[in-house]
Protein backbone atom coordinates (compact mmCIF):
# COMPACT_ATOMS: atom_id res chain seq x y z
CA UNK A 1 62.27 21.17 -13.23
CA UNK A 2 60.20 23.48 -15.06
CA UNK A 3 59.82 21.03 -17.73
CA UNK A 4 58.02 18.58 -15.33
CA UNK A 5 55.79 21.47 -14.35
CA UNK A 6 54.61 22.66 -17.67
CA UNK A 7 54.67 19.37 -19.95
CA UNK A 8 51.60 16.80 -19.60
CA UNK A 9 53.00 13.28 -19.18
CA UNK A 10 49.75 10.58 -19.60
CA UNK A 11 48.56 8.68 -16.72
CA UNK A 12 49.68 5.26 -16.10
CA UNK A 13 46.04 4.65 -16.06
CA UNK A 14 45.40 6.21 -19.85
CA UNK A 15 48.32 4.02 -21.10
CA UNK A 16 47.07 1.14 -20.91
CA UNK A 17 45.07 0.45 -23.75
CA UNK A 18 47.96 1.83 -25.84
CA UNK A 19 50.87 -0.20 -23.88
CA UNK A 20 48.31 -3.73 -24.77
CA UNK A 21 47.50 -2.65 -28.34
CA UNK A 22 51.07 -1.56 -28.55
CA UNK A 23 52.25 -5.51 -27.40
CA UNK A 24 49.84 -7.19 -29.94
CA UNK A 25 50.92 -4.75 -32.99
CA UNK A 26 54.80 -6.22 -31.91
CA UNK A 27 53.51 -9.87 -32.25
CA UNK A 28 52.21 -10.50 -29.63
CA UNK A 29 55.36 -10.16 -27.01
CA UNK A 30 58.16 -7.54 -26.63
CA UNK A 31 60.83 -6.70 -24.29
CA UNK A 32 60.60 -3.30 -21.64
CA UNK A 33 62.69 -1.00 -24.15
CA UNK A 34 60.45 -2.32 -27.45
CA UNK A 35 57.28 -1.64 -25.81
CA UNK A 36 57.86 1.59 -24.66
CA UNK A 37 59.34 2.50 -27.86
CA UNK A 38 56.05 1.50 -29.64
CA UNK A 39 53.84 3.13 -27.22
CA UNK A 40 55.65 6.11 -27.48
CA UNK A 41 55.44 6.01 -30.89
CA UNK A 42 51.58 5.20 -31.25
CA UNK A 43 50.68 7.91 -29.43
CA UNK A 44 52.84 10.47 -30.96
CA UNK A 45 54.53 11.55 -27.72
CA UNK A 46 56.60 14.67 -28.00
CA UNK A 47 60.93 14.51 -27.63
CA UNK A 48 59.32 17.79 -24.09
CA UNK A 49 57.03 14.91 -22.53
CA UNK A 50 59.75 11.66 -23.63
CA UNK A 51 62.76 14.42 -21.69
CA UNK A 52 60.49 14.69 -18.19
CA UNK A 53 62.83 12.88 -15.36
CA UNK A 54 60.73 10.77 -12.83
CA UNK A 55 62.35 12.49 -9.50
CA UNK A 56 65.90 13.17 -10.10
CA UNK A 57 66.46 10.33 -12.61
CA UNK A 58 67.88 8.64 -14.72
CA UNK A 59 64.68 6.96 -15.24
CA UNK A 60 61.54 9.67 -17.18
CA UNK A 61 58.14 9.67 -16.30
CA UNK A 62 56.97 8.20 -19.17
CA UNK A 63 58.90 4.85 -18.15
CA UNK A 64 58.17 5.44 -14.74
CA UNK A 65 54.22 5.34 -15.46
CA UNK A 66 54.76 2.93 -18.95
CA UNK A 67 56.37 0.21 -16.19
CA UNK A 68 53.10 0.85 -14.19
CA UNK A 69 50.84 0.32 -16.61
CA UNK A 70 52.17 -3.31 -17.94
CA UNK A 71 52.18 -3.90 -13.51
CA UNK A 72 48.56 -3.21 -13.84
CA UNK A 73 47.70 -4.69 -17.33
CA UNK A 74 49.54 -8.25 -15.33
CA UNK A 75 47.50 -8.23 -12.50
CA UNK A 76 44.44 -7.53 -14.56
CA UNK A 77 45.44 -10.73 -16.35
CA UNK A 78 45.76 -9.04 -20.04
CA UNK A 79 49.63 -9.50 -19.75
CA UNK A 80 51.95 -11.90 -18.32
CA UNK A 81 55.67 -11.43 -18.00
CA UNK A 82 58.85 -14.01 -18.16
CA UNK A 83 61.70 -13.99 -15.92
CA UNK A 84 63.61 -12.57 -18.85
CA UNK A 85 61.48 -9.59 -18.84
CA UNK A 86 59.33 -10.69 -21.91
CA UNK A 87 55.80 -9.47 -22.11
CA UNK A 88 53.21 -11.55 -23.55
CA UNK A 89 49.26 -10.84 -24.41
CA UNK A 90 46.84 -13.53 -22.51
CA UNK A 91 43.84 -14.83 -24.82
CA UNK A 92 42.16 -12.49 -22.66
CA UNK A 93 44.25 -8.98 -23.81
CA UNK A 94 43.36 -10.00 -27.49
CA UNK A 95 39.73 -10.11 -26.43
CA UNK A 96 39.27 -7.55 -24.26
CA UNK A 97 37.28 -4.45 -25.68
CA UNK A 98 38.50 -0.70 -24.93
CA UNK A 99 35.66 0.07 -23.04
CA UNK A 100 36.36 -2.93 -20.39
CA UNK A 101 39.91 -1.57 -20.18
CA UNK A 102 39.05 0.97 -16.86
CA UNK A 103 36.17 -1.48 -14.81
CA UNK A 104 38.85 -4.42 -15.37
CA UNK A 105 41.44 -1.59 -13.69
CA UNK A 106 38.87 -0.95 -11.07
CA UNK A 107 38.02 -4.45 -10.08
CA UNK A 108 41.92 -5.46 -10.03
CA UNK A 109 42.67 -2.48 -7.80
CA UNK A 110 40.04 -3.08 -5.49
CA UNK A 111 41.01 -6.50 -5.34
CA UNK A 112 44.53 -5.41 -4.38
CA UNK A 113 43.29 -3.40 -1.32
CA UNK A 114 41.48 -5.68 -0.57
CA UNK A 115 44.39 -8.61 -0.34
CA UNK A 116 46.49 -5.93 1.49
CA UNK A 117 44.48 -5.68 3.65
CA UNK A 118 44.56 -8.87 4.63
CA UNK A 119 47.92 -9.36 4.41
CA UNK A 120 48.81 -6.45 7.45
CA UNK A 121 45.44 -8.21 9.40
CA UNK A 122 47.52 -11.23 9.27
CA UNK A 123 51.00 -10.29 9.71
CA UNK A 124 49.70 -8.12 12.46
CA UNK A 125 47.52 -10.88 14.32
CA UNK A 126 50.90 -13.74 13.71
CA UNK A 127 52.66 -11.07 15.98
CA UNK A 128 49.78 -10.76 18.46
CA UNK A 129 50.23 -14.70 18.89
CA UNK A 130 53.93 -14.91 19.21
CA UNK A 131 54.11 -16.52 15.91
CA UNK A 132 57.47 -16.50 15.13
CA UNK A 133 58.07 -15.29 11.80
CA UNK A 134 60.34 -15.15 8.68
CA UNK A 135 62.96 -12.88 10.33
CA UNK A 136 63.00 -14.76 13.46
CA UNK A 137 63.02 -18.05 11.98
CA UNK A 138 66.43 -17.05 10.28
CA UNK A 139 67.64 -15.59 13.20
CA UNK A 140 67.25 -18.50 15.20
CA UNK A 141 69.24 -20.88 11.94
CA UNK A 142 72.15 -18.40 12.17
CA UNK A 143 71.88 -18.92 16.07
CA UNK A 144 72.18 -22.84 15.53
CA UNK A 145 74.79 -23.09 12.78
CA UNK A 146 77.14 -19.97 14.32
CA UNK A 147 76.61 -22.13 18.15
CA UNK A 148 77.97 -25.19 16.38
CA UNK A 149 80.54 -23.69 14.45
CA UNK A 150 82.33 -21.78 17.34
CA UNK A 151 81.87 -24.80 19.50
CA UNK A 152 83.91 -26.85 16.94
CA UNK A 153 86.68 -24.21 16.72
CA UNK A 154 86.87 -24.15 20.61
CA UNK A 155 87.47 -28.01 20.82
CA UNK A 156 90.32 -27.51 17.66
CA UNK A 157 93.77 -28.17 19.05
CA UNK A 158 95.79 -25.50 19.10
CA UNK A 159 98.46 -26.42 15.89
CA UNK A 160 95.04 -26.93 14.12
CA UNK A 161 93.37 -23.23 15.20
CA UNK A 162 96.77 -21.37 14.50
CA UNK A 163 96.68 -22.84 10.79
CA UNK A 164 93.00 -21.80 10.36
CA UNK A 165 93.66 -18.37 11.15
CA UNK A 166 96.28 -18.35 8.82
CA UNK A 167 94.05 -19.20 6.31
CA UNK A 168 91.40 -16.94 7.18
CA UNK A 169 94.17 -14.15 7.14
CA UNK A 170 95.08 -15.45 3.97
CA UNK A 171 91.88 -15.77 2.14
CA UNK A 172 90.60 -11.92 3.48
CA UNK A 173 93.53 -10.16 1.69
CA UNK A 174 97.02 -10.37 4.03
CA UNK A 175 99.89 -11.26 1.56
CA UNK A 176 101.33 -13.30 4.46
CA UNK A 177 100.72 -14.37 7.94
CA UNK A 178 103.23 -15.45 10.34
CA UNK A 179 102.64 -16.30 14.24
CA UNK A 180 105.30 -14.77 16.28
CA UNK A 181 103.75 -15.83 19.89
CA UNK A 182 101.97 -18.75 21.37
CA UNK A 183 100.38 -18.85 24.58
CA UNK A 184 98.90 -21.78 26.70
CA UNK A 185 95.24 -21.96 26.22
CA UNK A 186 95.68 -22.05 22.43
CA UNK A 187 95.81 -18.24 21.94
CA UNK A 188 98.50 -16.83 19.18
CA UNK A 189 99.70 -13.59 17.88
CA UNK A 190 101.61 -12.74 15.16
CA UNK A 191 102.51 -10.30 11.87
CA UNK A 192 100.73 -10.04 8.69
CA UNK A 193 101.21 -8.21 5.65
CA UNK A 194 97.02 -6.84 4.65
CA UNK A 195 97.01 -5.95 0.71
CA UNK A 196 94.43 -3.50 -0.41
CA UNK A 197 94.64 -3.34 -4.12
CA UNK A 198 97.99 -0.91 -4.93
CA UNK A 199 98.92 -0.69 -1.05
CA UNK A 200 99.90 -2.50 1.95
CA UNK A 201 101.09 -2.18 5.56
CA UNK A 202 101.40 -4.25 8.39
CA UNK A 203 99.09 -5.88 10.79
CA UNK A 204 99.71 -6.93 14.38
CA UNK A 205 96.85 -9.83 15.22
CA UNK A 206 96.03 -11.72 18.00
CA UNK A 207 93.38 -14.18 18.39
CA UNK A 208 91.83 -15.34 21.65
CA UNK A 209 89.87 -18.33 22.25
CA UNK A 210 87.48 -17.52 24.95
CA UNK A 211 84.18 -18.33 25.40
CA UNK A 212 83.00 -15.36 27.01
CA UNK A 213 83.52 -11.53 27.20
CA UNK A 214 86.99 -9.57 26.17
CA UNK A 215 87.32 -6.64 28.27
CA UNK A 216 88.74 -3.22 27.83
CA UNK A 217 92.16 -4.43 29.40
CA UNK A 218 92.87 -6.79 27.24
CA UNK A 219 92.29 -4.48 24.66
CA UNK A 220 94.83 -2.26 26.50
CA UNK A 221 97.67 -4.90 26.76
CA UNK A 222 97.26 -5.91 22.97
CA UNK A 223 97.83 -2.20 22.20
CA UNK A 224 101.06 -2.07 24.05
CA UNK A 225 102.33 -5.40 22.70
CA UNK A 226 101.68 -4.36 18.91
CA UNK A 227 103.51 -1.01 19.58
CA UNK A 228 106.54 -1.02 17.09
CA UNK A 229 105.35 -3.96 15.35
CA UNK A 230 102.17 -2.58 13.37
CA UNK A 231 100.74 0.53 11.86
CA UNK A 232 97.46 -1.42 12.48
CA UNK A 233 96.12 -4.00 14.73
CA UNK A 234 93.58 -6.73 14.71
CA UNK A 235 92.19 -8.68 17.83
CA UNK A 236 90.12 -11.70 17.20
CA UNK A 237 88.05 -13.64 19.44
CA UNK A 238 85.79 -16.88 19.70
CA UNK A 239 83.77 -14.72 22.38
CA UNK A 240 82.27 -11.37 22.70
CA UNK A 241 83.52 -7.58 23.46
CA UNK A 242 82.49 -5.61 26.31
CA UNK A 243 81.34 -2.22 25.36
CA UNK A 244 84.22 -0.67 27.24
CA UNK A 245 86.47 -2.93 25.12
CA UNK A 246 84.88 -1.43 22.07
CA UNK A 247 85.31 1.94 23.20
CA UNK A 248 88.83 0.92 24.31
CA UNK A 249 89.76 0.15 20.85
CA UNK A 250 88.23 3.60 19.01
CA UNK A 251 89.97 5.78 21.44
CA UNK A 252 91.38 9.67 20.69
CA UNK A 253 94.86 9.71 20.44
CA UNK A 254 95.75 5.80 20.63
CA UNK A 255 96.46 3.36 17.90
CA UNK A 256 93.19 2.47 16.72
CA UNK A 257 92.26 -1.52 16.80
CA UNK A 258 89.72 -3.64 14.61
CA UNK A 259 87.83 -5.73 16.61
CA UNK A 260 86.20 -9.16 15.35
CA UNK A 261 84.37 -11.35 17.85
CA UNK A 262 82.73 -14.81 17.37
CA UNK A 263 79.76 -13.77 15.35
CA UNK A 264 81.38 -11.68 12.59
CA UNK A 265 84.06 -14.61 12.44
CA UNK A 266 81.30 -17.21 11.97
CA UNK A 267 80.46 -14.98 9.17
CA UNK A 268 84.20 -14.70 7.64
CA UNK A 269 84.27 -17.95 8.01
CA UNK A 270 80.93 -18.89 6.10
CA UNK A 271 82.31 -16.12 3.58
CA UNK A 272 85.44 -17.42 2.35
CA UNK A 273 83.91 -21.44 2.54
CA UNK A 274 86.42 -22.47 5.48
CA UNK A 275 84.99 -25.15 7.36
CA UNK A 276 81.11 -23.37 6.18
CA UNK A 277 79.00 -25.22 3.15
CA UNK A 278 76.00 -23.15 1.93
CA UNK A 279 73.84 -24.96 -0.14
CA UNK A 280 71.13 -23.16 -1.88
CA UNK A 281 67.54 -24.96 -2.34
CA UNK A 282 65.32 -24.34 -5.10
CA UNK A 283 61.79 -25.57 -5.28
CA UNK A 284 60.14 -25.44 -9.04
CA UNK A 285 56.36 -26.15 -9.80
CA UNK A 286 55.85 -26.79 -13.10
CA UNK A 287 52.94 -26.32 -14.88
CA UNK A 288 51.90 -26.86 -18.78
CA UNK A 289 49.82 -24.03 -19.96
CA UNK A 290 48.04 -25.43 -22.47
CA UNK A 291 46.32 -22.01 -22.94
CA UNK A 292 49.60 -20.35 -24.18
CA UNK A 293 50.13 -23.01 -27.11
CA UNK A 294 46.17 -21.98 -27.97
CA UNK A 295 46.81 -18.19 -27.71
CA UNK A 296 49.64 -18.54 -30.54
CA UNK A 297 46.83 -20.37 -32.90
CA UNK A 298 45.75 -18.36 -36.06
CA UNK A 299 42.57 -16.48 -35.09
């Protein structure tokens, strides 16, 4: 800590020049680790200023501000970066003069503020409107898809929702999983066998196909049925817990119980692919920068 106090690491703002002289002296491109190397280098920074930790680390100042100042020298369009974390000097960075280096800085930062700015104005004004936004829209898909999907497990017969729980035991870890009880309405219990890497102990379960709220008392009963049976239990349901069924299952001195309802099964369900296809979409737009090919052209 002393270190930090007494050694003078440069400005982001001061390395600048240096980090875009530094990235045409390499070629012309160069990776993080070769660009900080050769500003480092170039301006004869000392092993006290290269040994300063940003915070507690492991990253040091100097990479800290370094990273800043290729942020800056982006947005200022001298650099530009690919996804692979190559930096490359614009037609404009092999132009630019010294002296243009800090008004470029200050136009690009006022800019920024200025775009901010705009941005909270925006976000704050969608909110003012009811405009639903990002968050909500994605609340409202998982609302749709997890409606759907525990609608489709209610209508299951009940051979068909016993052998999906299996699986879903299965696929989460349990080394087996064997129903021991049936009832009427489709609900089953039974005794699994949960592996966690060099251990494993057994699991009373029950799973309950309701549609609306477990209470604390069946929380209660399962706790006396899985007594001798299972050092742990685990009660599933289509539906919801009350909070006194929550606090049923976390109480002092009792066999404690993990509780899954319908959401977090919609989840374990999208998880392990059961039933659940995620498909990922990716938009491109792809543009030919003729000014790149240009850029590369003996000067």
């Amino acid at each position: 800590m002393l270190v930090a106090m007494t050694v003078h690491v440069p400005q982001y703002v001061d390395l600048l020049w240096p980090a875009l002289q530094a990235a045409i002296a390499l070629g012309g491109s160069a990776s993080n680790e070769e660009l900080d190397s050769a500003v480092v280098e170039r301006e004869g920074l000392s092993s006290d200023v290269q040994g300063v930790l940003h915070g507690d680390g492991p990253s040091t100042e100097i990479e800290y501000r370094l990273a800043w100042a290729r942020t800056y020298l982006k947005g200022m369009g001298l650099l530009t970066n690919s996804r692979r974390g190559v930096w490359s000097v614009t037609e404009k960075g092999r132009e630019v003069a010294e002296s243009e280096i800090r008004p470029l800085h200050a136009e690009f930062s006022a800019e920024n503020r200025k775009k901010n700015a705009a941005r909270k104005s925006a976000k704050a004004a969608s909110r003012r409107n009811d405009e639903p936004d990002a968050n909500i829209a994605e609340a409202e898909n998982d609302a749709d898809w997890k409606d759907l999907l525990l609608d489709t497990v209610l209508k299951m017969s009940p051979p068909a929702f016993e052998r999906l729980t299996q699986r879903l035991l299965r696929e989460a870890g349990f080394s087996s999983a064997s129903v021991t009880g049936r009832g009427g309405d489709g609900d089953i219990e039974g005794l699994g066998v949960y592996q966690l890497s060099l251990l494993s102990f057994p699991v009373f379960f029950q799973c309950k196909r309701y549609s609306g709220s477990v209470g604390a008392g069946a929380v209660r009963d399962f706790r006396g049925a899985m007594a001798g049976r299972g050092e742990k239990g685990l009660l599933i349901t289509t539906g919801t817990f009350t909070g006194d069924a929550r606090t049923e299952s976390k109480r002092d001195g009792a066999p404690p119980i993990d509780l899954i309802d319908g959401d977090r099964l919609c989840d374990l369900l999208k998880e392990h692919s059961l039933g659940v296809q995620t498909t990922t979409r990716l938009v491109e737009d792809v543009e030919v920068r003729s000014d790149y090919f240009h850029s590369l052209e003996p000067k």
